[in-house]
Protein backbone atom coordinates (compact mmCIF):
# COMPACT_ATOMS: atom_id res chain seq x y z
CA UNK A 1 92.54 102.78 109.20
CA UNK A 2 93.33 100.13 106.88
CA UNK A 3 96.03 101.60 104.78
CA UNK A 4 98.89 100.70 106.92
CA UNK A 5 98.70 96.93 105.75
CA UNK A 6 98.43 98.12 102.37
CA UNK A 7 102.01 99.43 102.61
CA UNK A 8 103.69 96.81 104.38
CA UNK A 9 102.68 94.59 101.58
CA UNK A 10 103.54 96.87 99.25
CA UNK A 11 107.15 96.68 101.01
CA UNK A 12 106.78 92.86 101.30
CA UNK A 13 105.69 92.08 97.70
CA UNK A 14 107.97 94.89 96.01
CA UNK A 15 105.35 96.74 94.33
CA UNK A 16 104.18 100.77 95.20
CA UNK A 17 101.24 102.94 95.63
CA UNK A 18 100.96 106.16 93.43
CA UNK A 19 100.17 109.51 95.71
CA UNK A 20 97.98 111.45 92.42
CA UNK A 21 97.47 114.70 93.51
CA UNK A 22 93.87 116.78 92.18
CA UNK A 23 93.02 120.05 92.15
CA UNK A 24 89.31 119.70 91.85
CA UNK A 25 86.35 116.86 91.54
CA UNK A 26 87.28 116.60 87.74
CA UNK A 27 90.95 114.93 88.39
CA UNK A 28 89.71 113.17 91.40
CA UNK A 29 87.13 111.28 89.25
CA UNK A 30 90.02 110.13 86.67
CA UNK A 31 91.78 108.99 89.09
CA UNK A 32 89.27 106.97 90.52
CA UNK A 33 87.72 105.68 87.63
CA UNK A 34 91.37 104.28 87.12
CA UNK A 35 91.97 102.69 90.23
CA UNK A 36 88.27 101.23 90.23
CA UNK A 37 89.30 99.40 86.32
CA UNK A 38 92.74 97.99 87.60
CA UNK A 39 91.12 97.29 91.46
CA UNK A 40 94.40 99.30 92.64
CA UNK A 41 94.29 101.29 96.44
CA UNK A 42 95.71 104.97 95.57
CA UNK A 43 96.48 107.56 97.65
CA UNK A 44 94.85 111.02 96.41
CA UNK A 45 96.94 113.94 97.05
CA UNK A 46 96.37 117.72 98.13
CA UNK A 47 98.77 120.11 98.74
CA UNK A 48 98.10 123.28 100.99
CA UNK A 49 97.78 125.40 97.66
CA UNK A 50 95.44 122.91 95.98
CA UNK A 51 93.43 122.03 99.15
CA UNK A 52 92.89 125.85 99.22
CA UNK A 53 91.27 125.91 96.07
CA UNK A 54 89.63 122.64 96.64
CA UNK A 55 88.94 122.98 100.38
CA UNK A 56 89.86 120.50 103.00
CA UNK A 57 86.60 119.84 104.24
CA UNK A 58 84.98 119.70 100.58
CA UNK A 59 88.21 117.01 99.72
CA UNK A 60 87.89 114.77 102.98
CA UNK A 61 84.01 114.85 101.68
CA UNK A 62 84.86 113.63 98.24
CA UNK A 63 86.99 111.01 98.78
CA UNK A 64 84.82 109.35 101.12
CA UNK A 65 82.18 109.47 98.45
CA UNK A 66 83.83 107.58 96.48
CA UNK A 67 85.36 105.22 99.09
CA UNK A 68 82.06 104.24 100.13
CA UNK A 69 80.94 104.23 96.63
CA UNK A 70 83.87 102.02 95.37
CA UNK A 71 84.95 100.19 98.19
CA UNK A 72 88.42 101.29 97.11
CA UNK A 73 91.16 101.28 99.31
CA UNK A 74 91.58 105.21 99.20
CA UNK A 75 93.65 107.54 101.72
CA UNK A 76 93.34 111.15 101.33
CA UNK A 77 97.05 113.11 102.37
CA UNK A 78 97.68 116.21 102.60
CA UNK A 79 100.77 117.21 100.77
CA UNK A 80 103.55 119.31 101.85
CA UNK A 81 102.37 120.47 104.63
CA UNK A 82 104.42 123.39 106.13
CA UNK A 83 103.04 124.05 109.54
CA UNK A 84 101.34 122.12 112.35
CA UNK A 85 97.97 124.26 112.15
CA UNK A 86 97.63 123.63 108.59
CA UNK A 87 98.17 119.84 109.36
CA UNK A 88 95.90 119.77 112.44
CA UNK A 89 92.96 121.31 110.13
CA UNK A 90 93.27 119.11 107.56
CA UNK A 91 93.66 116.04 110.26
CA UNK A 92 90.40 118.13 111.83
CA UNK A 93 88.77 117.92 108.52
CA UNK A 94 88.61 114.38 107.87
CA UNK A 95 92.55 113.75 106.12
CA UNK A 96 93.93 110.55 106.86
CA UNK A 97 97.50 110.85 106.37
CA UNK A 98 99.59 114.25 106.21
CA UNK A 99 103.05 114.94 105.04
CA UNK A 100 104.70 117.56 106.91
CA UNK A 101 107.57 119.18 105.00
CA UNK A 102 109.76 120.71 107.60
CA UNK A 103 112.59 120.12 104.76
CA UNK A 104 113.55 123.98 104.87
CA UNK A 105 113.94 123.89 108.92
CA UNK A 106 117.38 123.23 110.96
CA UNK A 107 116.87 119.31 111.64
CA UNK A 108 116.45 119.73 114.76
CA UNK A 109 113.73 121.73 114.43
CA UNK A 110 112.40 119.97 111.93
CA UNK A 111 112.43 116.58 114.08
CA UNK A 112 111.05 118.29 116.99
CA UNK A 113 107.65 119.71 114.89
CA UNK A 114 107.52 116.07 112.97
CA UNK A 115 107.34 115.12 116.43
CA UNK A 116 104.28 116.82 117.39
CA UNK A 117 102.56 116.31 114.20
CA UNK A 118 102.86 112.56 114.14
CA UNK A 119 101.46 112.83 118.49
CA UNK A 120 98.54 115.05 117.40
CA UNK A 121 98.04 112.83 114.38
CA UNK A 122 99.11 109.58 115.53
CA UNK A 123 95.64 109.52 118.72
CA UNK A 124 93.50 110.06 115.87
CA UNK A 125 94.73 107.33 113.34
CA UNK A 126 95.90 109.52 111.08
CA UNK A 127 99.42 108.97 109.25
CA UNK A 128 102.19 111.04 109.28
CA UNK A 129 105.35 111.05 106.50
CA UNK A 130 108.55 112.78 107.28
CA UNK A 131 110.62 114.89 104.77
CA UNK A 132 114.28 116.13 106.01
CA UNK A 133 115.95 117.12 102.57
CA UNK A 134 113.60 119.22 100.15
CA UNK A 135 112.97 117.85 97.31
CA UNK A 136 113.22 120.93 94.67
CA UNK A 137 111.66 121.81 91.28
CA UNK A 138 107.70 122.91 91.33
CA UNK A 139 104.59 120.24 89.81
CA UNK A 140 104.48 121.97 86.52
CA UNK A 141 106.58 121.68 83.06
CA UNK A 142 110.03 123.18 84.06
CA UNK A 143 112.43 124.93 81.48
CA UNK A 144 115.54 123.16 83.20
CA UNK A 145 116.23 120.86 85.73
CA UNK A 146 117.31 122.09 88.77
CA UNK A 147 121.41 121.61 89.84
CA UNK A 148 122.59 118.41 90.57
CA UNK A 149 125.26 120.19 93.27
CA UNK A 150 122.47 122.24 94.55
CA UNK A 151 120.14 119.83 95.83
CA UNK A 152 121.30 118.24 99.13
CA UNK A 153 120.56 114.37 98.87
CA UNK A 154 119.27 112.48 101.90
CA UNK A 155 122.21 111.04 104.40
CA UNK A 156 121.18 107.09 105.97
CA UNK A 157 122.23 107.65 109.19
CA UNK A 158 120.64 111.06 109.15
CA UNK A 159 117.40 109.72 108.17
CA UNK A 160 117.77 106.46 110.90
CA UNK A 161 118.17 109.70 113.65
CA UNK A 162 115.45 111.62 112.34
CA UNK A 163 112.66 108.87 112.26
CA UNK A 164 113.85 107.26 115.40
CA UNK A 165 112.86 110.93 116.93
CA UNK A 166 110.40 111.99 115.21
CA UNK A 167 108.77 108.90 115.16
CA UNK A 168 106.96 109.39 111.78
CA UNK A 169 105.39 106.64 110.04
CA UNK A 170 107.25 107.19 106.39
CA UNK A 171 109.90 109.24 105.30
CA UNK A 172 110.24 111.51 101.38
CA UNK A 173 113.62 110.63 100.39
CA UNK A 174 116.15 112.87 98.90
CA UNK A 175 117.73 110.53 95.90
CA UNK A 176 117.52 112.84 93.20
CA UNK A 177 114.65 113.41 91.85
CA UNK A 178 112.43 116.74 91.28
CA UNK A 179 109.07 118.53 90.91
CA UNK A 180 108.05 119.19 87.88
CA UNK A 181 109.24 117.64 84.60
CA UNK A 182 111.44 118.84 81.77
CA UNK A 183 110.83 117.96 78.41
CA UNK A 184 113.27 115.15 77.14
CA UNK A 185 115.11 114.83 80.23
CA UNK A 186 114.95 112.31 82.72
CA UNK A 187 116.39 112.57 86.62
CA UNK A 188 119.12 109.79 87.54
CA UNK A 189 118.36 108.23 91.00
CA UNK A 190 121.19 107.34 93.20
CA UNK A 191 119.95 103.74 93.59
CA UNK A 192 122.86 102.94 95.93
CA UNK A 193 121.93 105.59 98.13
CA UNK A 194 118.43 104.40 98.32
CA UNK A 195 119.69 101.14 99.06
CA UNK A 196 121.76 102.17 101.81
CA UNK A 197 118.69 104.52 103.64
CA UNK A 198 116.34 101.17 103.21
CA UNK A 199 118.63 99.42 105.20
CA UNK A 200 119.11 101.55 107.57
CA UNK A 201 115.32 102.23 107.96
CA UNK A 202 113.69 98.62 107.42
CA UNK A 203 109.80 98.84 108.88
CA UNK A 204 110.04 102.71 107.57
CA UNK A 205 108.18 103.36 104.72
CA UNK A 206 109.99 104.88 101.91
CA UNK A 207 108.64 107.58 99.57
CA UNK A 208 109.63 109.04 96.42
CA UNK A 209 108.30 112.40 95.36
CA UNK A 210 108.73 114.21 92.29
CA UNK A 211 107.42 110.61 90.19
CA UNK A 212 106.60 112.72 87.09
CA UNK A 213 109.17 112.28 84.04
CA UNK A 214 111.60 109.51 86.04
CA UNK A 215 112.53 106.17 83.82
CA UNK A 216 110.29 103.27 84.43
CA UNK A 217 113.44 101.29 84.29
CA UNK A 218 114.53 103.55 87.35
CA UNK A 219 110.99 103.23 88.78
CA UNK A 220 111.01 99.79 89.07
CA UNK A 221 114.33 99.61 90.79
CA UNK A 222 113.74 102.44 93.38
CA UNK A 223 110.59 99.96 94.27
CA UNK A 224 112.55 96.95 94.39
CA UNK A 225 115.22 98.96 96.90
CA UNK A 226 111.94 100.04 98.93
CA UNK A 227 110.03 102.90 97.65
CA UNK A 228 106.17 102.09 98.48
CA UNK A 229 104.81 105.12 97.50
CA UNK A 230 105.59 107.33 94.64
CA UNK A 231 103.60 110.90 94.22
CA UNK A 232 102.40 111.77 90.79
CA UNK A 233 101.47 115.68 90.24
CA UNK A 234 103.37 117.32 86.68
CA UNK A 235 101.75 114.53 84.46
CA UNK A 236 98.26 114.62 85.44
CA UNK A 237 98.34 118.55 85.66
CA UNK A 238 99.45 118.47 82.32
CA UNK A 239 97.22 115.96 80.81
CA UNK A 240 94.13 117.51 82.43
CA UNK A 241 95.27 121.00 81.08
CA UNK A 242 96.60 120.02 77.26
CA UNK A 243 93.08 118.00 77.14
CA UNK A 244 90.76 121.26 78.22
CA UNK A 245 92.48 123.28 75.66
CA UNK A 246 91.81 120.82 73.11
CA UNK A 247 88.01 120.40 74.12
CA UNK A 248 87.87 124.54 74.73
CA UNK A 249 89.48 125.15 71.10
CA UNK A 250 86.71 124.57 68.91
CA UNK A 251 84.06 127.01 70.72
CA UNK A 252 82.64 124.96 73.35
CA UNK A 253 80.82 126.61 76.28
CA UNK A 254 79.21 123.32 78.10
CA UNK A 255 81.31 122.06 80.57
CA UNK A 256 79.40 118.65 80.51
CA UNK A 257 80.47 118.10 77.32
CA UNK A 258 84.02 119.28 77.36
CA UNK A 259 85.36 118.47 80.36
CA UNK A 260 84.83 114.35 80.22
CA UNK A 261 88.04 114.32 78.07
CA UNK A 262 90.22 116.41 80.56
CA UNK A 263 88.94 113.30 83.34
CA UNK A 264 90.15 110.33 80.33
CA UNK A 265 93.07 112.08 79.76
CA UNK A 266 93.80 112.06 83.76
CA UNK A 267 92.61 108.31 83.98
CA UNK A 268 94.67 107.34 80.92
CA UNK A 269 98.20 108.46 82.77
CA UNK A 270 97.07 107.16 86.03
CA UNK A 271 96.15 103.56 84.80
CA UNK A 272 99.71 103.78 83.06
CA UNK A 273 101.53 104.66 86.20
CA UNK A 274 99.83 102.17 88.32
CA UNK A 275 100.36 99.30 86.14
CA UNK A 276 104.45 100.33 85.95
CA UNK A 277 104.19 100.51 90.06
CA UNK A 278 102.98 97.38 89.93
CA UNK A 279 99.36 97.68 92.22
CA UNK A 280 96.47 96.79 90.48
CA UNK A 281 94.99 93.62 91.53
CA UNK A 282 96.06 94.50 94.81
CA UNK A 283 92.66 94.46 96.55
């Protein structure tokens, strides 16, 4: 697996690689089609609920396609995965890096499961990201953000203890941002707390999740503090879906003929969001 290198020069060079989550062969070829233009490696993203849909076998399919096809630089994760059979199916399947959210669990518990996922996962060169403090909101347009004093905010030492134990490979950080997006509001990170969990966690890499609807000024700092990889869901959902109504409005019943604007429209934000994180021309 290549990848690895990919992120330590990401965390070397200060620049990030965008996690773009798909639903189906539509958003995968946006996203690809982006990433080929701008010679960018990506991440493509499925959670269990979209990987359902999709199918993890039919996904791990895909994006080898088109990372034979391409040539690209292109790791398929599974996203937010909740329990180790889910993980070791995907990993069984043909993922090459899962995300096991254990955020919900006592931290012990949660350490002691990471713990088995990244052993399982780590003999078959798969990667494995950590998440201790959930990360709240859902990937769709929200009617208000969630409460600042309700959403518990990743601790540095906390974090140093749980990779140490756990042993995972990168960890989703807690620094205030949020599923979803709200319309005309914007999240503020707690760049000094960031700060402080990069230093306590130097060869860890650091994610951000919830990348849809934060600042770019804010983006670019979180990377410059350490964030390598920043997962992008709300945006392209919406794009994809405001697009399909448009091409559905007028009457049309071919799907060959309406659906190429729903993949631009996906290709359009992704191009955007990996210029701002600063990896194309990265290969």
């Amino acid at each position: 697996m290549e990848f690895p290198r990919y992120f330590k020069k990401a965390q070397k060079e200060r620049w990030a690689i965008g996690q773009f989550n798909v639903s189906d062969m539509n958003a995968l070829k946006g996203v690809v089609a982006a990433a080929v233009k701008l010679k960018s490696p990506i991440i493509i993203g499925t959670s269990e609920g979209e990987s359902g849909f999709l199918g993890l076998k039919e996904a791990a399919n895909l994006v080898d396609f088109y990372r034979r096809k391409t040539g690209l630089p292109i790791l398929l994760n599974l996203d937010h995965g909740r329990s180790l059979e889910y993980i070791k199916r995907a990993i069984n399947e043909g993922y090459s890096a899962v995300h096991f959210d254990g955020s919900k669990l006592p931290l012990n518990e949660n350490i002691k499961i990471a713990g088995k996922v990244k052993d399982y996962a780590r003999k078959r060169g798969v990667l494995v990201e950590g998440e201790m403090d959930a990360v709240s909101g859902s990937s769709s347009l929200l009617k208000k953000a969630p409460e600042a004093k309700s959403v518990k905010m990743t601790d540095p030492l906390e974090a140093k203890r749980f990779v140490s134990l756990s042993g995972v490979d990168s960890l989703a950080v807690s620094i205030g941002t949020f599923h979803g997006q709200v319309r005309g509001f914007q999240p503020k990170i707690d760049l000094e707390r960031l700060k402080d969990i990069n230093n306590q966690l130097k060869n860890t890499f650091l994610v951000m999740h919830g990348g849809s609807g934060v600042s770019e000024k804010d983006i670019r700092s979180a990377i410059s503090l350490g964030i390598v990889k920043i997962n992008v869901n709300t945006e392209l959902r919406v794009a994809y879906s405001q697009a399909l109504k448009k091409g559905l409005s007028g009457g049309e019943t071919t799907p060959y003929k309406y659906l190429p604007e729903a993949v631009e429209a996906v290709q359009k934000v992704v191009e955007k969001k990996i210029k701002l994180f600063g990896s194309s021309n990265k290969i």
